[in-house]
Protein backbone atom coordinates (compact mmCIF):
# COMPACT_ATOMS: atom_id res chain seq x y z
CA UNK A 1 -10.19 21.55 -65.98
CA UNK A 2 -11.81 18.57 -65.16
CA UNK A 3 -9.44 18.06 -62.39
CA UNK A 4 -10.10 21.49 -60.49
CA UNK A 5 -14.05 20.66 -61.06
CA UNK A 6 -12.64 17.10 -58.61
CA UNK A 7 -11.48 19.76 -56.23
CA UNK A 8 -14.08 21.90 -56.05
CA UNK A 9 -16.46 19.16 -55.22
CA UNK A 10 -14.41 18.25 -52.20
CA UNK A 11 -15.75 20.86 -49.83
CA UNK A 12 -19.69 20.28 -50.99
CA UNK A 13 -18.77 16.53 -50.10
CA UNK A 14 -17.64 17.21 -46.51
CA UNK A 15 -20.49 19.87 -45.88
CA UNK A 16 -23.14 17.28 -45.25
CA UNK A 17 -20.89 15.17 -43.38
CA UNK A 18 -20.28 17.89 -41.05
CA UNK A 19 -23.92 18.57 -40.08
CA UNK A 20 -24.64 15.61 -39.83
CA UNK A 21 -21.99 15.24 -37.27
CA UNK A 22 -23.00 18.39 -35.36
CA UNK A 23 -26.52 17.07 -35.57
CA UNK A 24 -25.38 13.95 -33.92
CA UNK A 25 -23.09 15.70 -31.70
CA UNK A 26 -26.14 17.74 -30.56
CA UNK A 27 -28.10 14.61 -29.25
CA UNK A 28 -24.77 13.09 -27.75
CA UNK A 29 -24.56 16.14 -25.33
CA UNK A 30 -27.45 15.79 -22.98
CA UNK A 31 -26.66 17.01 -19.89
CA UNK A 32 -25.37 14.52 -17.12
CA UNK A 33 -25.91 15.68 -13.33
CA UNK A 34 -22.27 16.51 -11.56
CA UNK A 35 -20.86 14.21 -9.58
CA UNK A 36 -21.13 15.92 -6.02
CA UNK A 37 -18.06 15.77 -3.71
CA UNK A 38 -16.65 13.73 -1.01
CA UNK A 39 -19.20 14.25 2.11
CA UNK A 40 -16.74 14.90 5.26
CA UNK A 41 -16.49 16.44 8.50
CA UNK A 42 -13.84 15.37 10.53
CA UNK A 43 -12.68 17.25 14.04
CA UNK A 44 -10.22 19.43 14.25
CA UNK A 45 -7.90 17.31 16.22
CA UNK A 46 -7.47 13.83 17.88
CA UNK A 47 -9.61 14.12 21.20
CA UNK A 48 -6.98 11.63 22.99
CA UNK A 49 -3.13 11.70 23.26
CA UNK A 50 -0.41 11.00 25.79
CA UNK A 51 1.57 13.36 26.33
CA UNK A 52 1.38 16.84 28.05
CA UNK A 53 -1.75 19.49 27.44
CA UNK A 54 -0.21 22.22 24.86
CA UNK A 55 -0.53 23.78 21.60
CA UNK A 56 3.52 22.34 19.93
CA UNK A 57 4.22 23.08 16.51
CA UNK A 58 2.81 20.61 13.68
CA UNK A 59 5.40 21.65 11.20
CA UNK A 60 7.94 19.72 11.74
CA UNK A 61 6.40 16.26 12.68
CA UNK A 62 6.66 13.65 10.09
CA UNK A 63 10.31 11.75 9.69
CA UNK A 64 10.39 9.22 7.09
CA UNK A 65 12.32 6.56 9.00
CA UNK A 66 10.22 6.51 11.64
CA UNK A 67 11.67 2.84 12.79
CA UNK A 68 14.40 5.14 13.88
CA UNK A 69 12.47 7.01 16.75
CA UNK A 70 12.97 3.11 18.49
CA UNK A 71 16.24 3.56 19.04
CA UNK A 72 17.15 -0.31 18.17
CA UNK A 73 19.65 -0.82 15.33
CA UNK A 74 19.09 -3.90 14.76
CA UNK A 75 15.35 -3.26 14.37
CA UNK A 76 16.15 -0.26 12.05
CA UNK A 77 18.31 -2.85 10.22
CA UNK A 78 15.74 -5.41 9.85
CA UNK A 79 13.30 -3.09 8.70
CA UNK A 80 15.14 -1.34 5.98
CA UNK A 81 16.23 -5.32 4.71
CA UNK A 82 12.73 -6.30 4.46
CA UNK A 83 11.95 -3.20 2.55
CA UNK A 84 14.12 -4.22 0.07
CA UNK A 85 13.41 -8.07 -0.35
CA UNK A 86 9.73 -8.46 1.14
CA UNK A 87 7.62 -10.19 -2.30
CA UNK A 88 4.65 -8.69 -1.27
CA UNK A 89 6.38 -4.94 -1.77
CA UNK A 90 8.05 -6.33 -4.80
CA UNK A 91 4.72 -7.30 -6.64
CA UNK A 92 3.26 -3.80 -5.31
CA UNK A 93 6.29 -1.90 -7.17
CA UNK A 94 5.33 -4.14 -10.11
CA UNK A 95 2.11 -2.67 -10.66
CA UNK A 96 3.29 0.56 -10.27
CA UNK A 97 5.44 -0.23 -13.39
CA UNK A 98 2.60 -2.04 -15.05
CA UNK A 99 -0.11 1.11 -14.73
CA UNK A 100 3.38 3.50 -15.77
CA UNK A 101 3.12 1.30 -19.22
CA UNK A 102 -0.93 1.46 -19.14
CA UNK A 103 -0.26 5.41 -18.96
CA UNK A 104 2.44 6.06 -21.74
CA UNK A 105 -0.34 3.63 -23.98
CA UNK A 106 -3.00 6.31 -23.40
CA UNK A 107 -0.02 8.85 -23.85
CA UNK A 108 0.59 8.04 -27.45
CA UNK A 109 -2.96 7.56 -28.12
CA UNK A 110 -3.26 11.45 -28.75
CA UNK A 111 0.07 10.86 -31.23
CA UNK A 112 -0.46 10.40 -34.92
CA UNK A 113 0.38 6.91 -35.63
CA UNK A 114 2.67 6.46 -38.60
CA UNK A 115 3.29 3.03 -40.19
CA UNK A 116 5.32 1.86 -43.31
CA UNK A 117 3.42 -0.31 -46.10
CA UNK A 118 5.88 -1.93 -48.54
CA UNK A 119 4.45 -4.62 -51.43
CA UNK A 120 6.06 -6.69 -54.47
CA UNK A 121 3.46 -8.33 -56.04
CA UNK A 122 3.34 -10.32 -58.99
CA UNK A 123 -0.16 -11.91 -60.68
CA UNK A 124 -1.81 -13.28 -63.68
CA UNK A 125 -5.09 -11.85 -65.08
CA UNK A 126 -7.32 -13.98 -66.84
CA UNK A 127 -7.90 -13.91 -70.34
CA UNK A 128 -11.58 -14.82 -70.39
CA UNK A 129 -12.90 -12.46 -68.50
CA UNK A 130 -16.02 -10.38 -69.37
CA UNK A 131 -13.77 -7.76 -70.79
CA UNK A 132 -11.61 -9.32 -73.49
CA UNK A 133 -7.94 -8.47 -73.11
CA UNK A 134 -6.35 -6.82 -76.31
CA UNK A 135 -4.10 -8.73 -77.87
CA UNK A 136 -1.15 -6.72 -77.22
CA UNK A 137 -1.52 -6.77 -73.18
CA UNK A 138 0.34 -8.71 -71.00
CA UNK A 139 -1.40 -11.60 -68.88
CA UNK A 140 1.47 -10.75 -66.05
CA UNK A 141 2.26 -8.18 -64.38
CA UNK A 142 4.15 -6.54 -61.45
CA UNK A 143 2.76 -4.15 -58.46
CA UNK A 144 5.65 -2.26 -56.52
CA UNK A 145 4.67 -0.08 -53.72
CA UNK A 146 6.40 1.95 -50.89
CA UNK A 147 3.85 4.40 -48.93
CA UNK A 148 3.91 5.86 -45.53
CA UNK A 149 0.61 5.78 -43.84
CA UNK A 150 -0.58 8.00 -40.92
CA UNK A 151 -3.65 8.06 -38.94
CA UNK A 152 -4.72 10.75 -36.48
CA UNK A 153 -7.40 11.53 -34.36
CA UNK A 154 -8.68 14.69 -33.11
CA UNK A 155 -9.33 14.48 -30.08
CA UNK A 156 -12.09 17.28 -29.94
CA UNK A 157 -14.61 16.24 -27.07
CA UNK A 158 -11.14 15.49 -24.51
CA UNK A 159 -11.55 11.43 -24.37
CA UNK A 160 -7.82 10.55 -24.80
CA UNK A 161 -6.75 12.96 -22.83
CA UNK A 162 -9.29 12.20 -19.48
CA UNK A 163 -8.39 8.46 -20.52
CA UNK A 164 -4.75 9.58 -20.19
CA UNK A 165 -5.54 11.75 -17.49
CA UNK A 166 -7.55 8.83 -15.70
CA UNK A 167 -4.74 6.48 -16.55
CA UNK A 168 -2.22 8.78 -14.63
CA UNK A 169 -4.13 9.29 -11.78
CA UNK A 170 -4.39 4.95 -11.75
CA UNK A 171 -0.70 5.14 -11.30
CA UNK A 172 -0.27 7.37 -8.80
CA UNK A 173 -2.75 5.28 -6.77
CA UNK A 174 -0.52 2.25 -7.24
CA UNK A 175 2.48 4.11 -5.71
CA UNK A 176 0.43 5.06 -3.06
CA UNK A 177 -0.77 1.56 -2.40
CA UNK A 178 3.20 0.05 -2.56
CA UNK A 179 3.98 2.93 -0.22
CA UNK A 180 0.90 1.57 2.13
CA UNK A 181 2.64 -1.91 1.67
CA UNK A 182 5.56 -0.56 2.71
CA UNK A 183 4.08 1.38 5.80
CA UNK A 184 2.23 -2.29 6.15
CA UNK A 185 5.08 -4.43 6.15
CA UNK A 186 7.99 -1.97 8.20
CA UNK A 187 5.60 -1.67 10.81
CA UNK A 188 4.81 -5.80 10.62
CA UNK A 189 8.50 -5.94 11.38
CA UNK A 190 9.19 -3.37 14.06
CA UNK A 191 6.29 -4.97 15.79
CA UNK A 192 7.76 -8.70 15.52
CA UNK A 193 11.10 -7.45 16.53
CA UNK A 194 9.41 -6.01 20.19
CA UNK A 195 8.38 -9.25 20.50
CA UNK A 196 11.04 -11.15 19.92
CA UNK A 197 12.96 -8.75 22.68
CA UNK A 198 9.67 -8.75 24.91
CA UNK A 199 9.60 -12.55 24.38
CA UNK A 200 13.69 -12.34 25.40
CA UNK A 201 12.99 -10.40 28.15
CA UNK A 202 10.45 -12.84 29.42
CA UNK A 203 13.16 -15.37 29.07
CA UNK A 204 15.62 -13.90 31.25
CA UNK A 205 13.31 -13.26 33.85
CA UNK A 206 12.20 -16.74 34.06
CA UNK A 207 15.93 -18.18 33.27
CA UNK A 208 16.06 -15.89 36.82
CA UNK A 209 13.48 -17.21 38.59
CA UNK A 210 14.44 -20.56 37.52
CA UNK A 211 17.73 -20.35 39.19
CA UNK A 212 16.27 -18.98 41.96
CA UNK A 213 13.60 -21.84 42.78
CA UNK A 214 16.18 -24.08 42.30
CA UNK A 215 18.54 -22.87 44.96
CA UNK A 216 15.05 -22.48 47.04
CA UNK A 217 14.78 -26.80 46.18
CA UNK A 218 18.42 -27.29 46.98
CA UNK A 219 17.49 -25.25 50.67
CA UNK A 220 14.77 -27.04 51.45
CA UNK A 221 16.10 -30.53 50.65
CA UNK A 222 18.94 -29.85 53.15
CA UNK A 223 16.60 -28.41 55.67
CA UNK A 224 14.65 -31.77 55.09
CA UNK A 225 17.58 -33.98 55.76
CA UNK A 226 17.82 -32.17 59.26
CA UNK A 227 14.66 -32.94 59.79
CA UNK A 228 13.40 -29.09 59.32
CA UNK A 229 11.11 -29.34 56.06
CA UNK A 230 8.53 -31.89 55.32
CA UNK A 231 8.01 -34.11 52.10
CA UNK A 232 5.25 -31.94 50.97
CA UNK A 233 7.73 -28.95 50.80
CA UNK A 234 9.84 -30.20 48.72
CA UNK A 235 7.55 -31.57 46.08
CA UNK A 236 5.76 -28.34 45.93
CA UNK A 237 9.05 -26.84 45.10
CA UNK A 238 10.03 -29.18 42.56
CA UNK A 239 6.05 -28.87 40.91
CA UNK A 240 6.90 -25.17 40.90
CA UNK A 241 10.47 -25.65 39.34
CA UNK A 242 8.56 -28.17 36.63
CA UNK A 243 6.10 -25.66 35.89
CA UNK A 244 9.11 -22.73 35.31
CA UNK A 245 11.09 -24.54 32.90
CA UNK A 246 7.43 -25.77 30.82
CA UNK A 247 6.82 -21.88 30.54
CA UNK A 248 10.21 -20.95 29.68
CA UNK A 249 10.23 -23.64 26.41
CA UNK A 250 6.86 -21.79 25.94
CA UNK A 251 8.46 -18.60 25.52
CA UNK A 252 11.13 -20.18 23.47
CA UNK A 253 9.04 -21.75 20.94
CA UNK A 254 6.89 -18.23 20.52
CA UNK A 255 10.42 -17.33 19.81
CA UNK A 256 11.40 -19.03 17.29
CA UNK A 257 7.88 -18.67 15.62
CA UNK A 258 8.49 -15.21 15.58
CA UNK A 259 11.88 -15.76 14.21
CA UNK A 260 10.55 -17.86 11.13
CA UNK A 261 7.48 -14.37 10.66
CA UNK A 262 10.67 -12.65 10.79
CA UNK A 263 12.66 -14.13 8.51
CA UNK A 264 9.33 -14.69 6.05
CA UNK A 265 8.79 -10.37 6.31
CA UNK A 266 12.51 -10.04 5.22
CA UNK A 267 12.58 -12.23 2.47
CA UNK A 268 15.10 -14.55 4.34
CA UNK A 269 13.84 -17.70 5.65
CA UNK A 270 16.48 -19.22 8.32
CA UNK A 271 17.07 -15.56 9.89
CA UNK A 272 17.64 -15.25 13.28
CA UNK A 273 17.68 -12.38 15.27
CA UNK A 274 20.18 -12.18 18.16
CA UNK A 275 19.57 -11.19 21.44
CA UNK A 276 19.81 -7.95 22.56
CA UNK A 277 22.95 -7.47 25.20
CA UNK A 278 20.82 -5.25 27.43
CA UNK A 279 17.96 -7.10 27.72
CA UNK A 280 15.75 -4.37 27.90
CA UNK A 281 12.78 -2.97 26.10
CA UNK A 282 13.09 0.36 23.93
CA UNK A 283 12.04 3.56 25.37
CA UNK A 284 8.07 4.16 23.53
CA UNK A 285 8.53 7.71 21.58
CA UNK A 286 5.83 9.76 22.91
CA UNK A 287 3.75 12.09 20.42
CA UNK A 288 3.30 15.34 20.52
CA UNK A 289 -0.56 16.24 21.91
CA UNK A 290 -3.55 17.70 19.52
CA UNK A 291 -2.13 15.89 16.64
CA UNK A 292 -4.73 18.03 13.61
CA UNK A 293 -7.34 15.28 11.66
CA UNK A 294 -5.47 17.37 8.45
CA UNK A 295 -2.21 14.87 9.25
CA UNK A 296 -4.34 12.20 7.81
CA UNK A 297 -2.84 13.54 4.47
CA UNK A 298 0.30 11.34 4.99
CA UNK A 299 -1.34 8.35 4.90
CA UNK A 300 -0.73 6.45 1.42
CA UNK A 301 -4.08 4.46 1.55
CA UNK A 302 -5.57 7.89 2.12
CA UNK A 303 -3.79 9.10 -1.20
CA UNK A 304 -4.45 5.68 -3.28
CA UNK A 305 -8.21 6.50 -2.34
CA UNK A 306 -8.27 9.51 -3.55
CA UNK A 307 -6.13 9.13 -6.64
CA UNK A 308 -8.81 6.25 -7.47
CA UNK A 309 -11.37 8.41 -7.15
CA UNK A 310 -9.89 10.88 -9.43
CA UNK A 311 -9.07 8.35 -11.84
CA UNK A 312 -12.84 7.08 -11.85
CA UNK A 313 -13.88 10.64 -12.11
CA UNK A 314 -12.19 11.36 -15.43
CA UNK A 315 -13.13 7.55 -16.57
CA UNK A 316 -16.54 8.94 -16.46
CA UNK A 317 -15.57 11.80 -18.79
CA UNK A 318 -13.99 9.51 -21.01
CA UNK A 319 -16.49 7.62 -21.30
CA UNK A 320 -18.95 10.18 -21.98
CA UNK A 321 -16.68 11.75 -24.41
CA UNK A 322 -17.09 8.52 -26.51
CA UNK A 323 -20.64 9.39 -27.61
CA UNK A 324 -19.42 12.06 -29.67
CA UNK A 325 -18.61 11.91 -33.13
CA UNK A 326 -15.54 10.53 -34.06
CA UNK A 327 -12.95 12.37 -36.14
CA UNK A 328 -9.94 11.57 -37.66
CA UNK A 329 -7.98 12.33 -40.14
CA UNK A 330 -6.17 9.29 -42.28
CA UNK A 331 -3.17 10.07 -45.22
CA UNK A 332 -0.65 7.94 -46.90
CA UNK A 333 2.11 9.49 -49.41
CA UNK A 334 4.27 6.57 -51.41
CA UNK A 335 5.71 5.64 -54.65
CA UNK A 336 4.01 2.59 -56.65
CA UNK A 337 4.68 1.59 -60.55
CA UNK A 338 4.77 -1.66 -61.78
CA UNK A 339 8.47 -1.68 -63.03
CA UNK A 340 11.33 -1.58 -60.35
CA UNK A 341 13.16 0.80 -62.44
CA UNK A 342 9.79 2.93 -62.50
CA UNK A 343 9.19 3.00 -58.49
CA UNK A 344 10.82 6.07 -57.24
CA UNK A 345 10.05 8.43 -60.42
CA UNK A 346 8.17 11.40 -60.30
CA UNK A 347 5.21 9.77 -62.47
CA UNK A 348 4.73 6.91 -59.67
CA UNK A 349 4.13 9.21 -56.45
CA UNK A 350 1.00 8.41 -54.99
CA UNK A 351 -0.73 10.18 -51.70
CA UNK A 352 -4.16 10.03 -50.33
CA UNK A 353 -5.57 12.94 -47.40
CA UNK A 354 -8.91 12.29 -45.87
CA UNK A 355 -10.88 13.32 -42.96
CA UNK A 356 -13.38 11.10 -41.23
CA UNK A 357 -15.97 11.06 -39.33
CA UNK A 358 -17.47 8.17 -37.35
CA UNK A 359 -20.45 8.87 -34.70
CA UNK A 360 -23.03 6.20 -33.62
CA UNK A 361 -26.76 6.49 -34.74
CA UNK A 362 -28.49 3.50 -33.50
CA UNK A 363 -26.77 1.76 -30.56
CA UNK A 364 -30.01 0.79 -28.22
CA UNK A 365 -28.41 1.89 -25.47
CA UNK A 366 -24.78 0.50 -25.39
CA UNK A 367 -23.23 4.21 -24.80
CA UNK A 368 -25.64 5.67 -22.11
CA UNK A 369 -25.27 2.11 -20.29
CA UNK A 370 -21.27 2.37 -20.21
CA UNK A 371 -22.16 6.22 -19.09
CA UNK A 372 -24.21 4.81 -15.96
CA UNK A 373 -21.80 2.20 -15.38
CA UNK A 374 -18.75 4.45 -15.10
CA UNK A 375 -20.64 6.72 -12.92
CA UNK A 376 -21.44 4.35 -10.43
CA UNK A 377 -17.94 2.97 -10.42
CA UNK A 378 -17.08 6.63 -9.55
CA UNK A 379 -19.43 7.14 -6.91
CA UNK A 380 -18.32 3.91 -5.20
CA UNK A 381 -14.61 4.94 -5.27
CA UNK A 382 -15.66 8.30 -3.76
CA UNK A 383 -17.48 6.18 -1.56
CA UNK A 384 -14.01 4.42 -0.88
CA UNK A 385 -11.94 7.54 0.01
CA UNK A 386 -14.74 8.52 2.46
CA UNK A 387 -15.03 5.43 4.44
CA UNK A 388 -11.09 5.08 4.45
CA UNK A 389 -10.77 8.56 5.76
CA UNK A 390 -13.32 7.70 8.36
CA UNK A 391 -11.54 4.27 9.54
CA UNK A 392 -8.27 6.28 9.51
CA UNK A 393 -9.36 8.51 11.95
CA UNK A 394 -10.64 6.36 13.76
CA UNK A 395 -7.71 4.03 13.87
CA UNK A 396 -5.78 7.17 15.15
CA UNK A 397 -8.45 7.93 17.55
CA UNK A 398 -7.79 3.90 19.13
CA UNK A 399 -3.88 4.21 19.13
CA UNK A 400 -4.20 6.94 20.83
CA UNK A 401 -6.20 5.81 23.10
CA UNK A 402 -4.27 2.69 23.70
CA UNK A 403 -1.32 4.68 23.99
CA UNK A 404 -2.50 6.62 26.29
CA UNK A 405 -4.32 3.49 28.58
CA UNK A 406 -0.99 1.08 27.79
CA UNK A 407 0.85 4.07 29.52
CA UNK A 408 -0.74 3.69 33.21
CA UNK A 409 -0.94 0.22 33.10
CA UNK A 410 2.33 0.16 32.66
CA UNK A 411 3.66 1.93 35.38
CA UNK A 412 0.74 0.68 37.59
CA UNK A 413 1.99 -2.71 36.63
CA UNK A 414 5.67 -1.80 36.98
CA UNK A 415 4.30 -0.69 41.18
CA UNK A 416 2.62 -4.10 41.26
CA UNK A 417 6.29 -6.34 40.14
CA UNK A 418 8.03 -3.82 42.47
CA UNK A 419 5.73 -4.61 45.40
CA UNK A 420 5.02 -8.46 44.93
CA UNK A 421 9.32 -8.49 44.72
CA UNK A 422 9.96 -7.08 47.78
CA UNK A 423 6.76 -9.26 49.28
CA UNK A 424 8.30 -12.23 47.79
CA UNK A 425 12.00 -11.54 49.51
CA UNK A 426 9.86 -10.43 52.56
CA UNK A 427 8.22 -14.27 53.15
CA UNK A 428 11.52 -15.97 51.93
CA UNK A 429 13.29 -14.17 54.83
CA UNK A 430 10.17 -15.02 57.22
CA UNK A 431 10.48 -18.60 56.31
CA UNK A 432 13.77 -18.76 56.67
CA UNK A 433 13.58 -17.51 60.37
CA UNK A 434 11.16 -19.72 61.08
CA UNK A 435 7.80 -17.24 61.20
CA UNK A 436 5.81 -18.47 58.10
CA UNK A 437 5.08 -21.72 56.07
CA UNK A 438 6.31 -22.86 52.55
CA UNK A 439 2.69 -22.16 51.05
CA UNK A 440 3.21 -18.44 52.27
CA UNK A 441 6.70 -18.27 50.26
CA UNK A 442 5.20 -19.66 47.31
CA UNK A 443 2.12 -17.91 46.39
CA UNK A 444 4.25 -14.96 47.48
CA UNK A 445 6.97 -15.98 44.51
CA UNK A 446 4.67 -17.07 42.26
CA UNK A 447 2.62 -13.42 42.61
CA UNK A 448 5.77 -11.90 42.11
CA UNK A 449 7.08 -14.18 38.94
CA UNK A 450 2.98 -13.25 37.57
CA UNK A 451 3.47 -9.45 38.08
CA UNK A 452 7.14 -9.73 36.27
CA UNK A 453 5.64 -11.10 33.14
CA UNK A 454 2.53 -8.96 33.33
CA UNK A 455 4.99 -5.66 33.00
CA UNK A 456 6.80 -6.76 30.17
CA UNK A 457 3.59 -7.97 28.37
CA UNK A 458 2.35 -4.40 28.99
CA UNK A 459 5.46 -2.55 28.16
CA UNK A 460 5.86 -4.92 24.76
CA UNK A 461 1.91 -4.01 24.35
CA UNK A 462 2.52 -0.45 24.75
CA UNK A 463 5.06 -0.27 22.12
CA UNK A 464 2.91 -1.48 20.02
CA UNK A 465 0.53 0.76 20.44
CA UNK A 466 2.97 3.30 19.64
CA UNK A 467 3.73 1.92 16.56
CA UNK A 468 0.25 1.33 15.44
CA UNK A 469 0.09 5.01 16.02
CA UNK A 470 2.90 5.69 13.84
CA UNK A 471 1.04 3.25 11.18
CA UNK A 472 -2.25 4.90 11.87
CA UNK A 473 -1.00 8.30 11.11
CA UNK A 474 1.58 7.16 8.23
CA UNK A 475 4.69 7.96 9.76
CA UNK A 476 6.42 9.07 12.86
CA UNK A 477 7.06 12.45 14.49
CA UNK A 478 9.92 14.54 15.61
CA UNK A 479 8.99 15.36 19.66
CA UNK A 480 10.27 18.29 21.74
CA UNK A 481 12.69 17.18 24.64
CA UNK A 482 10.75 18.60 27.33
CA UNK A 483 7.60 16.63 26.22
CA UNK A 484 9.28 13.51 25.99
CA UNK A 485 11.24 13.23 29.37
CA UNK A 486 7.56 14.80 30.94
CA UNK A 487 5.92 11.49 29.60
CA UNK A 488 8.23 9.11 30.26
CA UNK A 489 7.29 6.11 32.31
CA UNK A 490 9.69 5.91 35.43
C-alpha cells in the first residue's frame, strides 16, 4: 500500500516541474526578426562574348574535363596528375573528411546514449560511528554491481537537429571549396603548360632568327674581305647576334622556372615537360555567345558560399533553440547484491527511470548574447555569398571581355609579323643588290623578330583568357561546329 501511495505521488511531483518549464519556455520564445534573404539582381546574360550573335542552346554546355577542349594530351595528362597528388587538394579533401566526422557527432547526438557501469567493491565501516554497529554486523563488506545506463534527450525545440542540419550543410561547403581547389589548381596547370609551349615557341623562333643573323654575319664578313662592307657592319651584326642568344637564355630560364611551378602543381618536383613536336600553340575553344548569369550555379565557390550561409542560418536556430528548457530523460536497469553468488538473482535487480528538466533562470545575458552573435555571423556569410556572386560575374564579365579583345589583337598582330616578314626579306634582298644600307636591313629584321614574339605573347595571352573563362564560369562548354570554325582566328 505504501508503495502505490510512492507511485501516486510521482505525477503531483512532475506537475510543478512542468509549468515551471512552460513558464520558462514562455519567456525563452520572444520573437527574433527573420533573417531577410540574399539581396541580388544580376542580368540576364553576359553583355560580352566572342563568338557569333545567336540565341544556341544552354543545355548542353558544361563538360567536366574541360582541359580536354585544349586539345593537348600532354596538358590533359598533367592536369589530371596534379589532381591527384597536388597537397593543397589533398588537405582540402581532408577537411571534407574532418566536417563528415563533425556531422555523424551531431548525428548521434539525437541517439540515446547507452553505457555499461560494472563495480566490485570491497570496504570497511567504522565501528565508532555515531550509530553504534550491532554486535552481530560485519565491519566488511562487498558491493557487486552490473547496470546499463541510458541517457536521452528530447529534442523538442529542433537544436540537435539544426546543429546536425547546420553541421551538414558545413560539409557540403567543404566539398565545394576542394572542388574550387581543384578548379584552382587544373586551371594553374593548363595555364603553366601554354606557357611553357608559348615560351617553346618563342624559342624556336629565336633559335630561327639566330641562325639566320648568323648566316647574315658570315655574308657580311665575306663581303668585307672584298672590300664591300665596312667595320661598322659587321659589328652591328655581331651586337645583334649577342643580343639574340641573351634573349633566347631568357626564354630558357622562364622555362625552366615554369618547369619547377610545374612540377611543384603536380606534386613532382624534378618534372619536366617535353617539347611539343609541332611547335605550335593550341587552337583557343571559342564559347558559345549570351552565356545566362544563371550558369554561375556551377561555380563551387558559388556553392561553398551558399552552403555556409545555410549552415550559419540553422546555427542561428540552434542556438536559439538552446534557451529552451532542457529535457531529458535518464534510466539505468542492473543487478547489484553484495554476494557474487547473489548478483544475478531476481532479489538484486535494480532500475531507475527519470525525466529531467534543465532550463536557465538567471544567466545575465549569456543566451541572448550567443543569439546576437550567431546572427551576425549569419548575416556576414549571406553577406559572403552576395559579394562572391557579384565578383563572379564580374570575373566572367572580364574573360569575356579579354577573350573577346585577345581575339583581334591577335590576328591584328598575326598581319603585323606577316608584314614586317616580308619587309624584312624585302630590305635583305635590297641590300644585297646594292639599293639600301645595313641599318635599313636591321631595324627591318629586328621589327620583324619584335612582331614574331608579340604574336605568340598574344596568342599564349589569349589562351589564357580562355581558360580564365572556363575558371570564371566553373567549367568548360561543348560548342556547335559552325560557331567554332566562324570564330576562328586565320
Amino acid at each position: 500500500m505504501a508503495r502505490r501511495q510512492h507511485w501516486r505521488r510521482g505525477p503531483a511531483m512532475i506537475r510543478p516541474c512542468l509549468a515551471v518549464g512552460l513558464a520558462l519556455t514562455l519567456v525563452a520564445c520572444s520573437s527574433l526578426p527573420p533573417l531577410a534573404g540574399p539581396d541580388l539582381t544580376l542580368p540576364a546574360s553576359y553583355g560580352s562574348t566572342s563568338g557569333e550573335a545567336g540565341s544556341p542552346d544552354h543545355t548542353d554546355l558544361w563538360t567536366g574535363r574541360w582541359w580536354t577542349l585544349l586539345n593537348d594530351a600532354e596538358l590533359a595528362e598533367r592536369v589530371e596528375r596534379a589532381l591527384q597528388h597536388n597537397r593543397d587538394l589533398k588537405r582540402a579533401i581532408a577537411r571534407i573528411e574532418e566536417a563528415d566526422a563533425a556531422l555523424r557527432l551531431a548525428g548521434a547526438a539525437l541517439l540515446p546514449q547507452v553505457t555499461v557501469d560494472a563495480a566490485n567493491a570491497r570496504n570497511r565501516v567504522t565501528e565508532v560511528g555515531a550509530v553504534p554497529l550491532p554486535s552481530n554486523a560485519p565491519i566488511y563488506r562487498s558491493d557487486r554491481k552490473l547496470a546499463l545506463n541510458t541517457s536521452y534527450e528530447l529534442d523538442v525545440w529542433g537544436r540537435l537537429r539544426n546543429s546536425r542540419e547546420s553541421a551538414r550543410a558545413q560539409m557540403l561547403a567543404n566539398r565545394e571549396t576542394a572542388d574550387t581547389v581543384a578548379l584552382t589548381v587544373a586551371s594553374t596547370v593548363a595555364q603553366t603548360v601554354i606557357a611553357i609551349r608559348s615560351t617553346d615557341l618563342a624559342l624556336h623562333l629565336s633559335d630561327a632568327t639566330i641562325s639566320s643573323r648568323e648566316d647574315t654575319l658570315r655574308l657580311i664578313r665575306i663581303r668585307r674581305g672584298e672590300g664591300i662592307a665596312s667595320e661598322l657592319e659587321e659589328r652591328q651584326g655581331e651586337a645583334v647576334l649577342a643580343g639574340l642568344r641573351a634573349q633566347a637564355e631568357q626564354l630558357r630560364l622562364a622555362r625552366d622556372l615554369l618547369e619547377n611551378q610545374l612540377g611543384l602543381l603536380c606534386g613532382e618536383p624534378g618534372a619536366k615537360l617535353s617539347r611539343s613536336p609541332s611547335l605550335t600553340l593550341p587552337e583557343a575553344p571559342v564559347p558559345p555567345t549570351g552565356l545566362p548569369s544563371t550558369l554561375l550555379a556551377s561555380r563551387p565557390d558559388i556553392r561553398a558560399a551558399e552552403a555556409r550561409m545555410r549552415a550559419a542560418r540553422l546555427q542561428v536556430e540552434a542556438v536559439r533553440a538552446a534557451k529552451f528548457p532542457l529535457i531529458s530523460l535518464t534510466g539505468a536497469l542492473g543487478q547489484q547484491s553484495g554476494a557474487l553468488g547473489d548478483l544475478l538473482t531476481s532479489p538484486g535487480r535494480i532500475w531507475t527511470l527519470a525525466l529531467g528538466l534543465s532550463a536557465p533562470l538567471l544567466d545575465f545575458g549569456r543566451a541572448d548574447a550567443r543569439t546576437d552573435q550567431a546572427r551576425s555571423q549569419a548575416i556576414q556569410a549571406q553577406l559572403a555569398y552576395e559579394q562572391a556572386v557579384l565578383t563572379a560575374f564580374r570575373e566572367v564579365s572580364d574573360a569575356l571581355a579579354s577573350l573577346d579583345h585577345t581575339r583581334h589583337i591577335e590576328a591584328a598582330l598575326l598581319a603585323q609579323r606577316d608584314a614586317s616578314a616580308a619587309a624584312a626579306r624585302v630590305s635583305r634582298v635590297r641590300y644585297e643588290g646594292g639599293y639600301a644600307g645595313w641599318l635599313e636591313v636591321l631595324d627591318a629584321e629586328r621589327t620583324a623578330n619584335t612582331a614574331e614574339q608579340a604574336w605568340v605573347q598574344a596568342r599564349q595571352a589569349r589562351l589564357s583568357a580562355t581558360i580564365d573563362l572556363i575558371k570564371a564560369l566553373g567549367s568548360g562548354w561543348t560548342t556547335p561546329a559552325n560557331q567554332t570554325d566562324a570564330a576562328r582566328t586565320p
